[in-house]
N, C-alpha and C. Protein backbone atom coordinates (compact mmCIF):
# COMPACT_ATOMS: atom_id res chain seq x y z
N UNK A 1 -104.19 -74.69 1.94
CA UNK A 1 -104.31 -73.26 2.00
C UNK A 1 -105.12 -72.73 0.82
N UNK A 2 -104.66 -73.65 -0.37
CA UNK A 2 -105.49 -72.80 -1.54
C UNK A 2 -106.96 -73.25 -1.40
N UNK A 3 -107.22 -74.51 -1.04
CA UNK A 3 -108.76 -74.72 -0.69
C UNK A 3 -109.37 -74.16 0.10
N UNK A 4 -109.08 -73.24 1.59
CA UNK A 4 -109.41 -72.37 2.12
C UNK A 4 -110.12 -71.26 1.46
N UNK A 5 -109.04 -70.50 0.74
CA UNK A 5 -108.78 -69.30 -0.26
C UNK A 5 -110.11 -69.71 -0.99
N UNK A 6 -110.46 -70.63 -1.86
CA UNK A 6 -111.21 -71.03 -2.89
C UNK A 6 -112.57 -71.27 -2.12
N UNK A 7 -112.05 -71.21 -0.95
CA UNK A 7 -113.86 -71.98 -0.11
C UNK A 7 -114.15 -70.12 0.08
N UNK A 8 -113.40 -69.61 0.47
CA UNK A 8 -113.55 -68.06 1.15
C UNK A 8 -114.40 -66.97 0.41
N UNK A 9 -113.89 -67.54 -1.20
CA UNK A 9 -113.96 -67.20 -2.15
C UNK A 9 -115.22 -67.31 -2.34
N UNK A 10 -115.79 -68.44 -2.59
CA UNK A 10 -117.10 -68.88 -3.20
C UNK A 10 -118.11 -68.47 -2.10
N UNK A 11 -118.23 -68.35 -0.49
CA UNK A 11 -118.65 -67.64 0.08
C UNK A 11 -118.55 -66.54 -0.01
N UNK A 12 -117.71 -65.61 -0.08
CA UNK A 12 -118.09 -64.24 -0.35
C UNK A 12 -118.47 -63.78 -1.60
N UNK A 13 -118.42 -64.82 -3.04
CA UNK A 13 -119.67 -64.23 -3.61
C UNK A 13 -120.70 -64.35 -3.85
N UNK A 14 -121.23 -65.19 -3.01
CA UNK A 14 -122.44 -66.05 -2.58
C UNK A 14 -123.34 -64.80 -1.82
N UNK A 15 -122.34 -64.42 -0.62
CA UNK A 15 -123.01 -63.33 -0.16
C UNK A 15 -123.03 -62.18 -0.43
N UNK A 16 -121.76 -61.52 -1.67
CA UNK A 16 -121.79 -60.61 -2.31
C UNK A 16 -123.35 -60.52 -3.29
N UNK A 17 -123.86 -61.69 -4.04
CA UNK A 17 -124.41 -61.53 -4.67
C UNK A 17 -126.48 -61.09 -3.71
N UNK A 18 -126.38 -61.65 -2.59
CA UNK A 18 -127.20 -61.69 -1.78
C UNK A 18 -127.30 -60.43 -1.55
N UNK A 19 -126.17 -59.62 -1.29
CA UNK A 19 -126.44 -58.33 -0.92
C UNK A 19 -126.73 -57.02 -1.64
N UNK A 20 -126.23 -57.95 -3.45
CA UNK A 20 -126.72 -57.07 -4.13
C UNK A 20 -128.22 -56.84 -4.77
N UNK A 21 -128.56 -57.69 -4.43
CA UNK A 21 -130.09 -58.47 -4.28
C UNK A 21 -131.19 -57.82 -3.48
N UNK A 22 -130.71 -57.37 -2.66
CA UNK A 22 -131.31 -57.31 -1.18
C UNK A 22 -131.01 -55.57 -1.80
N UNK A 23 -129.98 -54.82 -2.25
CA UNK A 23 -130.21 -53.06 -2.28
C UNK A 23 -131.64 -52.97 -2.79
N UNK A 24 -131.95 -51.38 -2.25
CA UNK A 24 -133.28 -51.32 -2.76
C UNK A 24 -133.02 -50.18 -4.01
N UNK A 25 -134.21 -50.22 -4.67
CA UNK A 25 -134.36 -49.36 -6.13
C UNK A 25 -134.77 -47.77 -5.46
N UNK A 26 -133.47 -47.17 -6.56
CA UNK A 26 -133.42 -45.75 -6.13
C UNK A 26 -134.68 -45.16 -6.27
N UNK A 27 -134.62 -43.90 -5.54
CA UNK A 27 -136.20 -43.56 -5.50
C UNK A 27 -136.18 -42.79 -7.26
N UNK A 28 -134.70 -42.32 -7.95
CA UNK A 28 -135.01 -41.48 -9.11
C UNK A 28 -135.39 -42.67 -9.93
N UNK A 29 -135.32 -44.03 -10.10
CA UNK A 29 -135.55 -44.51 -11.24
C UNK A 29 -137.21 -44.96 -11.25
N UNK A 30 -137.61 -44.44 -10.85
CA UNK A 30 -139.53 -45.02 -10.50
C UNK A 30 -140.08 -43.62 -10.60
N UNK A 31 -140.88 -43.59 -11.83
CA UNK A 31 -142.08 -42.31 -12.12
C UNK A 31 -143.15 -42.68 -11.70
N UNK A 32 -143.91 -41.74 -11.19
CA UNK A 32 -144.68 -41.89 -10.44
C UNK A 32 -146.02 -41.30 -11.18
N UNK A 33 -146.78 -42.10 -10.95
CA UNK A 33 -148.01 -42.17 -12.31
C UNK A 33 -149.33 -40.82 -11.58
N UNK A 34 -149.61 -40.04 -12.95
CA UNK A 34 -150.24 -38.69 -12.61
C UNK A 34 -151.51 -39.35 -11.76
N UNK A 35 -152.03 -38.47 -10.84
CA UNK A 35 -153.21 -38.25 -10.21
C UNK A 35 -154.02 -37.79 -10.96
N UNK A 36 -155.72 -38.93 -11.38
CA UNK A 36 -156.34 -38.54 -11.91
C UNK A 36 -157.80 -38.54 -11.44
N UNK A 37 -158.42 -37.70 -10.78
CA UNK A 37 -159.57 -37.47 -9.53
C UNK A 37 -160.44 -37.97 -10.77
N UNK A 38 -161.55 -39.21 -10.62
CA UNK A 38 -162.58 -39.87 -11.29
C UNK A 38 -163.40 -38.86 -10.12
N UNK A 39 -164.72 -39.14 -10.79
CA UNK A 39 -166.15 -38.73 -10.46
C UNK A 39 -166.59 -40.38 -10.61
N UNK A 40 -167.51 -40.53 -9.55
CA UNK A 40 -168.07 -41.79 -8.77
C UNK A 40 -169.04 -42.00 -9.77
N UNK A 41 -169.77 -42.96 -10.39
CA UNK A 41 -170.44 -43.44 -11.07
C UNK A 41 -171.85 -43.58 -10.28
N UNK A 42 -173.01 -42.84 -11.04
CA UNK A 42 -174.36 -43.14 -10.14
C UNK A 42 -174.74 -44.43 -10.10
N UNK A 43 -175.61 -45.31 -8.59
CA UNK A 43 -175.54 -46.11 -8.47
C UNK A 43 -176.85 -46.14 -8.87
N UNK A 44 -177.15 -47.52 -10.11
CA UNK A 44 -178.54 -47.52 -10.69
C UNK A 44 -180.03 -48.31 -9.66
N UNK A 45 -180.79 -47.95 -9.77
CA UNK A 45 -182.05 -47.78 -8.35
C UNK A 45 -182.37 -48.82 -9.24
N UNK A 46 -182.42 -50.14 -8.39
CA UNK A 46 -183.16 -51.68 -8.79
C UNK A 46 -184.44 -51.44 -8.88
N UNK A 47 -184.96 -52.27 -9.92
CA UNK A 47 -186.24 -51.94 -10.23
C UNK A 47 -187.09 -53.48 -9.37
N UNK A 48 -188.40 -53.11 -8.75
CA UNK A 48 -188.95 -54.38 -7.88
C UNK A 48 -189.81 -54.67 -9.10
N UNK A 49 -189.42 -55.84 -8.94
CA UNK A 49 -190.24 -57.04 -10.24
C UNK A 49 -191.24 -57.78 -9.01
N UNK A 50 -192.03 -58.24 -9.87
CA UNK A 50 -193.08 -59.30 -9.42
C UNK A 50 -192.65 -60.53 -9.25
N UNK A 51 -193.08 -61.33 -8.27
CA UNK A 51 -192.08 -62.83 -7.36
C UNK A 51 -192.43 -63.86 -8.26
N UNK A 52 -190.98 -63.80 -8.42
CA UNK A 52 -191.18 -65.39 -9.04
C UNK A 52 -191.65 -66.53 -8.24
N UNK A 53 -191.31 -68.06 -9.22
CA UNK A 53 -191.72 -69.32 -8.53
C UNK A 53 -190.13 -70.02 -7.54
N UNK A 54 -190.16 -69.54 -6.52
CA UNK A 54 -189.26 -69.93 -5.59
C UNK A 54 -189.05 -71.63 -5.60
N UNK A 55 -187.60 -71.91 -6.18
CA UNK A 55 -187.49 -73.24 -6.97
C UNK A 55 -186.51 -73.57 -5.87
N UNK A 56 -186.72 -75.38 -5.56
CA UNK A 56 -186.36 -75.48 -4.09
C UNK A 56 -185.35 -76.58 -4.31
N UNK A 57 -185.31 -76.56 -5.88
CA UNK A 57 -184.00 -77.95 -6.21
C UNK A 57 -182.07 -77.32 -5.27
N UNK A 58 -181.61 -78.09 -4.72
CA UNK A 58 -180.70 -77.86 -4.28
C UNK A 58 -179.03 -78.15 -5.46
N UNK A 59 -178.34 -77.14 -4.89
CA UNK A 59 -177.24 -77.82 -5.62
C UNK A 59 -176.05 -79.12 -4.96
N UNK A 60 -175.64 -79.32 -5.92
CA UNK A 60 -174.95 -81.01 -5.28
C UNK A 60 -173.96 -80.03 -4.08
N UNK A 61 -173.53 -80.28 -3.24
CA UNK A 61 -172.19 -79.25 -2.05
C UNK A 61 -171.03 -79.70 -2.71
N UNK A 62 -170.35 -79.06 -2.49
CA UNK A 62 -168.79 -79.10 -2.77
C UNK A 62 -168.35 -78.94 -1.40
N UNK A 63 -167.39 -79.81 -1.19
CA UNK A 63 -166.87 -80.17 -0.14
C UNK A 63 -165.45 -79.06 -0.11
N UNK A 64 -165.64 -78.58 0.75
CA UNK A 64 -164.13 -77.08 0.58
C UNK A 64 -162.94 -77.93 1.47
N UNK A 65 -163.08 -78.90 2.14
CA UNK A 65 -162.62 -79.75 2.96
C UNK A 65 -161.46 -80.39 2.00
N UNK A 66 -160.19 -79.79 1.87
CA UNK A 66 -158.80 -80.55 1.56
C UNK A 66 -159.14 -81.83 1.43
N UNK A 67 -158.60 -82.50 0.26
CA UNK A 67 -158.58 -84.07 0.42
C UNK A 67 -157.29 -84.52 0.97
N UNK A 68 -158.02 -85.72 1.04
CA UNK A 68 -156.34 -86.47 1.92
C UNK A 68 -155.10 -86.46 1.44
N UNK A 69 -155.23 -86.93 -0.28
CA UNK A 69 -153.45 -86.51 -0.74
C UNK A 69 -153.13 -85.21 -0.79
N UNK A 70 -154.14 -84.13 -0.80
CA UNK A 70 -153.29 -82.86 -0.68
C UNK A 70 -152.37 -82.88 0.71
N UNK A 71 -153.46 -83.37 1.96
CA UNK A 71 -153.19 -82.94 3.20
C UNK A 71 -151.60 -84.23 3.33
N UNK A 72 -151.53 -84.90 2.90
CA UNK A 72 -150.60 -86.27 3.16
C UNK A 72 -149.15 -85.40 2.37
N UNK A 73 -149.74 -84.55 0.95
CA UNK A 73 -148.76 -83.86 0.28
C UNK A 73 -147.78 -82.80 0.99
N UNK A 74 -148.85 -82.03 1.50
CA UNK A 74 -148.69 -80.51 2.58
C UNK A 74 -147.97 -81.08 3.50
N UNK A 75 -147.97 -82.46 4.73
CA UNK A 75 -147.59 -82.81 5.72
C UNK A 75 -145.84 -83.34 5.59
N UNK A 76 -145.60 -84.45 4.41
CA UNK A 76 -144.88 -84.75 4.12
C UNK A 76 -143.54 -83.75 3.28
N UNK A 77 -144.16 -82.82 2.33
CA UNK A 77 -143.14 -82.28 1.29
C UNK A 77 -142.87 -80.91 2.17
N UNK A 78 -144.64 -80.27 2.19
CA UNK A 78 -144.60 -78.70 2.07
C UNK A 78 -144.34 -78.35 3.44
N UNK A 79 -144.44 -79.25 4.60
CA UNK A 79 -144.57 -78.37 5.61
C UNK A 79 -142.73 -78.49 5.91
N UNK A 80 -142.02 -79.47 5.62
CA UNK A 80 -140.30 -79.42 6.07
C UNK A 80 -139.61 -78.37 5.02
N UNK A 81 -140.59 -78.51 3.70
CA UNK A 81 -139.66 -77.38 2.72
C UNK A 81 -140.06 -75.48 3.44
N UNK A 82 -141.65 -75.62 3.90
CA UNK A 82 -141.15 -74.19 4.83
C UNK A 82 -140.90 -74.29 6.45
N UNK A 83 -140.48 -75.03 6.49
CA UNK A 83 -139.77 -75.06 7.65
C UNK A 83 -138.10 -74.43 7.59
N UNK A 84 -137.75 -75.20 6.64
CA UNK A 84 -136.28 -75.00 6.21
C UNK A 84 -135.90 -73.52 5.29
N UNK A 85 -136.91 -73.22 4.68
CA UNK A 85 -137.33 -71.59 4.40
C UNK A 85 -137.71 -70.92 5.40
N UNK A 86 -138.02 -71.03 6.54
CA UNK A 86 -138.54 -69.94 7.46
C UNK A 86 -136.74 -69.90 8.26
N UNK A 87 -135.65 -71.10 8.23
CA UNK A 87 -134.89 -70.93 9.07
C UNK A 87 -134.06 -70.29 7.69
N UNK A 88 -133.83 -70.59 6.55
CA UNK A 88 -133.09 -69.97 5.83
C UNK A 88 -133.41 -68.30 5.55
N UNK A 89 -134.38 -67.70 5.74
CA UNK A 89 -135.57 -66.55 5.40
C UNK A 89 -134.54 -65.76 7.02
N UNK A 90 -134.49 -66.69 7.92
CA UNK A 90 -133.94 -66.15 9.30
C UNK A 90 -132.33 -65.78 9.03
N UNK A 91 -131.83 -66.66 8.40
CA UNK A 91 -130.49 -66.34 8.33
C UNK A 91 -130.16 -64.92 7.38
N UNK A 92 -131.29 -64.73 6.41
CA UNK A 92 -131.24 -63.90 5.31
C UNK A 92 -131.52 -62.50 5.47
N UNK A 93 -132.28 -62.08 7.19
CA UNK A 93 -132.55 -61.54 7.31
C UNK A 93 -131.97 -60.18 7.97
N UNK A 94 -130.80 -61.10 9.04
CA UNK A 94 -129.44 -60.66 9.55
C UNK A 94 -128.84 -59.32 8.41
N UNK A 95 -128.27 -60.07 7.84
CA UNK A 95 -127.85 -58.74 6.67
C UNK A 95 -128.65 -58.22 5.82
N UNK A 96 -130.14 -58.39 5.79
CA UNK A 96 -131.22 -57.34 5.33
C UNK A 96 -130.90 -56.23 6.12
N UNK A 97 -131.55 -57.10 7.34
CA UNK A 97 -131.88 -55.80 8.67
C UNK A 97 -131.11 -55.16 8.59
N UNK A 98 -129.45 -55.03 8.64
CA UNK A 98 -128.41 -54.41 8.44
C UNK A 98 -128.67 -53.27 7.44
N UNK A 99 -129.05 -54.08 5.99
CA UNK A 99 -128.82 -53.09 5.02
C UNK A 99 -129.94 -52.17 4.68
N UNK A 100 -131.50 -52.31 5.84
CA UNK A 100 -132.55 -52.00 5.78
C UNK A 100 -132.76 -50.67 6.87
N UNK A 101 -131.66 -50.71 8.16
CA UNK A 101 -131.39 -50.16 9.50
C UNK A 101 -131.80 -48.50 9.35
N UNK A 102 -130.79 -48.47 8.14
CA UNK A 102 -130.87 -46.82 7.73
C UNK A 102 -132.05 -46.13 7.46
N UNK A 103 -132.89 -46.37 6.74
CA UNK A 103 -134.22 -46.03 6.61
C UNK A 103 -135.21 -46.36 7.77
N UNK A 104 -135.18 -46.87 9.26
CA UNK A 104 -135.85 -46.98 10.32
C UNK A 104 -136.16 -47.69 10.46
N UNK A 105 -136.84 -48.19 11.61
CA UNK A 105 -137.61 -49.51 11.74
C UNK A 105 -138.70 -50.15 11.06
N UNK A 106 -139.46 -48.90 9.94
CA UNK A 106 -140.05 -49.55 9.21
C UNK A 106 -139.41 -50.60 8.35
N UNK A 107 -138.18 -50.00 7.94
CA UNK A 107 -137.92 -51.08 6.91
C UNK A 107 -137.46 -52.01 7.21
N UNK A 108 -136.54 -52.41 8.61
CA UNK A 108 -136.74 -53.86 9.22
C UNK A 108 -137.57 -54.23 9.66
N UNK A 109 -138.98 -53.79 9.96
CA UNK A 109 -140.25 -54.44 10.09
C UNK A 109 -140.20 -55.09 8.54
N UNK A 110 -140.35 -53.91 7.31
CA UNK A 110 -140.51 -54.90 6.04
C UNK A 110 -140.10 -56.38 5.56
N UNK A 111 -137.97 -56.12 6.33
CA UNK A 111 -137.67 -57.49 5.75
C UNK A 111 -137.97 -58.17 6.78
N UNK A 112 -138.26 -58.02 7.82
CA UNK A 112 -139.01 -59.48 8.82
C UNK A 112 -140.07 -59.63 8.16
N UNK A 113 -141.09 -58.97 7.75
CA UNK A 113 -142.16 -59.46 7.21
C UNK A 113 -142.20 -60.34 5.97
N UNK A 114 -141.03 -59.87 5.03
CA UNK A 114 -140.41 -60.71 3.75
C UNK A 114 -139.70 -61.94 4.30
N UNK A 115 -138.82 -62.00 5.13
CA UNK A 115 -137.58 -62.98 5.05
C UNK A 115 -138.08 -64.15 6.03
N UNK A 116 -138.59 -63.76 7.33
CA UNK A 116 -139.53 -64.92 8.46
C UNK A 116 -140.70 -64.74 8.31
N UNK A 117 -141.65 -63.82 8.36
CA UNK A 117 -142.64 -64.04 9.09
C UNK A 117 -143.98 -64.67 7.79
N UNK A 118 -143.15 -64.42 6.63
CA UNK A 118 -144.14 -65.04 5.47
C UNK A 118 -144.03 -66.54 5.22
N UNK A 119 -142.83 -66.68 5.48
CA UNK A 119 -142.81 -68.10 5.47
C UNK A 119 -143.09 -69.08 6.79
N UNK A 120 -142.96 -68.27 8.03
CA UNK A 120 -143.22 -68.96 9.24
C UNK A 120 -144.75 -68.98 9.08
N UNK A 121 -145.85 -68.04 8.57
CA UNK A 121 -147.13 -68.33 8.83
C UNK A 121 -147.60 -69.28 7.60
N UNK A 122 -146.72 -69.44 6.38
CA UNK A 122 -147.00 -70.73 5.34
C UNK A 122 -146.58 -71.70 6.10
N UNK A 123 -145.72 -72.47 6.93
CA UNK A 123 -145.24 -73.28 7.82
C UNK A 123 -146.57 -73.15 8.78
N UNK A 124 -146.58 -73.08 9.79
CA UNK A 124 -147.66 -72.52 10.84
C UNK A 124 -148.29 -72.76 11.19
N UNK A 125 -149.11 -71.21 10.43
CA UNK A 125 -150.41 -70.73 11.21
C UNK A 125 -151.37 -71.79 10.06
N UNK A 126 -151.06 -72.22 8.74
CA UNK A 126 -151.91 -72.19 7.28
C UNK A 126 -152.82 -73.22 7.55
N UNK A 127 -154.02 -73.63 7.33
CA UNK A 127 -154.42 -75.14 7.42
C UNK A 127 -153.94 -76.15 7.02
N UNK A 128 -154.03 -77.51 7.53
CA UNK A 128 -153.15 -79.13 6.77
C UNK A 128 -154.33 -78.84 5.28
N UNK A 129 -153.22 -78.61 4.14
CA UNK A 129 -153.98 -78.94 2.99
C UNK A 129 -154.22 -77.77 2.39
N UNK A 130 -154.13 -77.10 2.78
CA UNK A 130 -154.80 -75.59 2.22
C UNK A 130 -153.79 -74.56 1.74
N UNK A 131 -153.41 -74.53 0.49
CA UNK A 131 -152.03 -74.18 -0.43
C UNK A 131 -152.55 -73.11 -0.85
């Protein structure tokens, strides 16, 4: 019975602490920085120079193409660690949405966009290799 009690325990402040996590910042404690109307900077008129000697040496390419241990890295580590973040991000989101409801659907659009859908498109949509 007391291990129950003690398990009950450590879950609810597990999720106590989640939820205190998850409140959002009052709107009085954020000042809001003065409006200050700039004037646009004139854009300076290029001056036409006389043609140079059009030099035809190439540069070496850089290959933008992931190498293999990144992609072997990404396949093996990164893609099960957001996998397991996009389902934990899902569970987290349940009592966002809840505590997000009041302010409209924007703001459960927000925490879907925070809790799944950032980590489902790092999982995903992202290229093999491309961090």
């Amino acid at each position: 019975m007391i291990r129950r009690i003690c398990s009950s325990l450590s879950w609810l402040a597990v999720l106590a602490a989640l939820l205190l996590l998850a409140l959002p910042v009052q709107a009085d404690d954020i000042e809001p920085e003065p409006y200050v109307e700039e004037e646009p900077e004139p854009t300076p008129v290029p001056e036409v120079e006389v043609e140079e000697e059009v030099r035809t040496e190439t540069a070496p390419a850089v290959s933008s193409e992931p190498s293999l241990g990144s992609k072997i890295f990404d396949c093996v580590v990164l893609r099960p660690l957001g996998f397991a973040s996009t389902l934990i991000g899902g569970a987290f989101f349940v009592p966002a949405a809840f505590l997000a409801s009041p302010s409209g659907s924007e703001g459960v659009q927000i925490a879907w966009e925070h809790f799944v859908a950032a980590q489902a498109e790092f999982t995903f949509t992202r290229p093999l290799g491309d961090f």
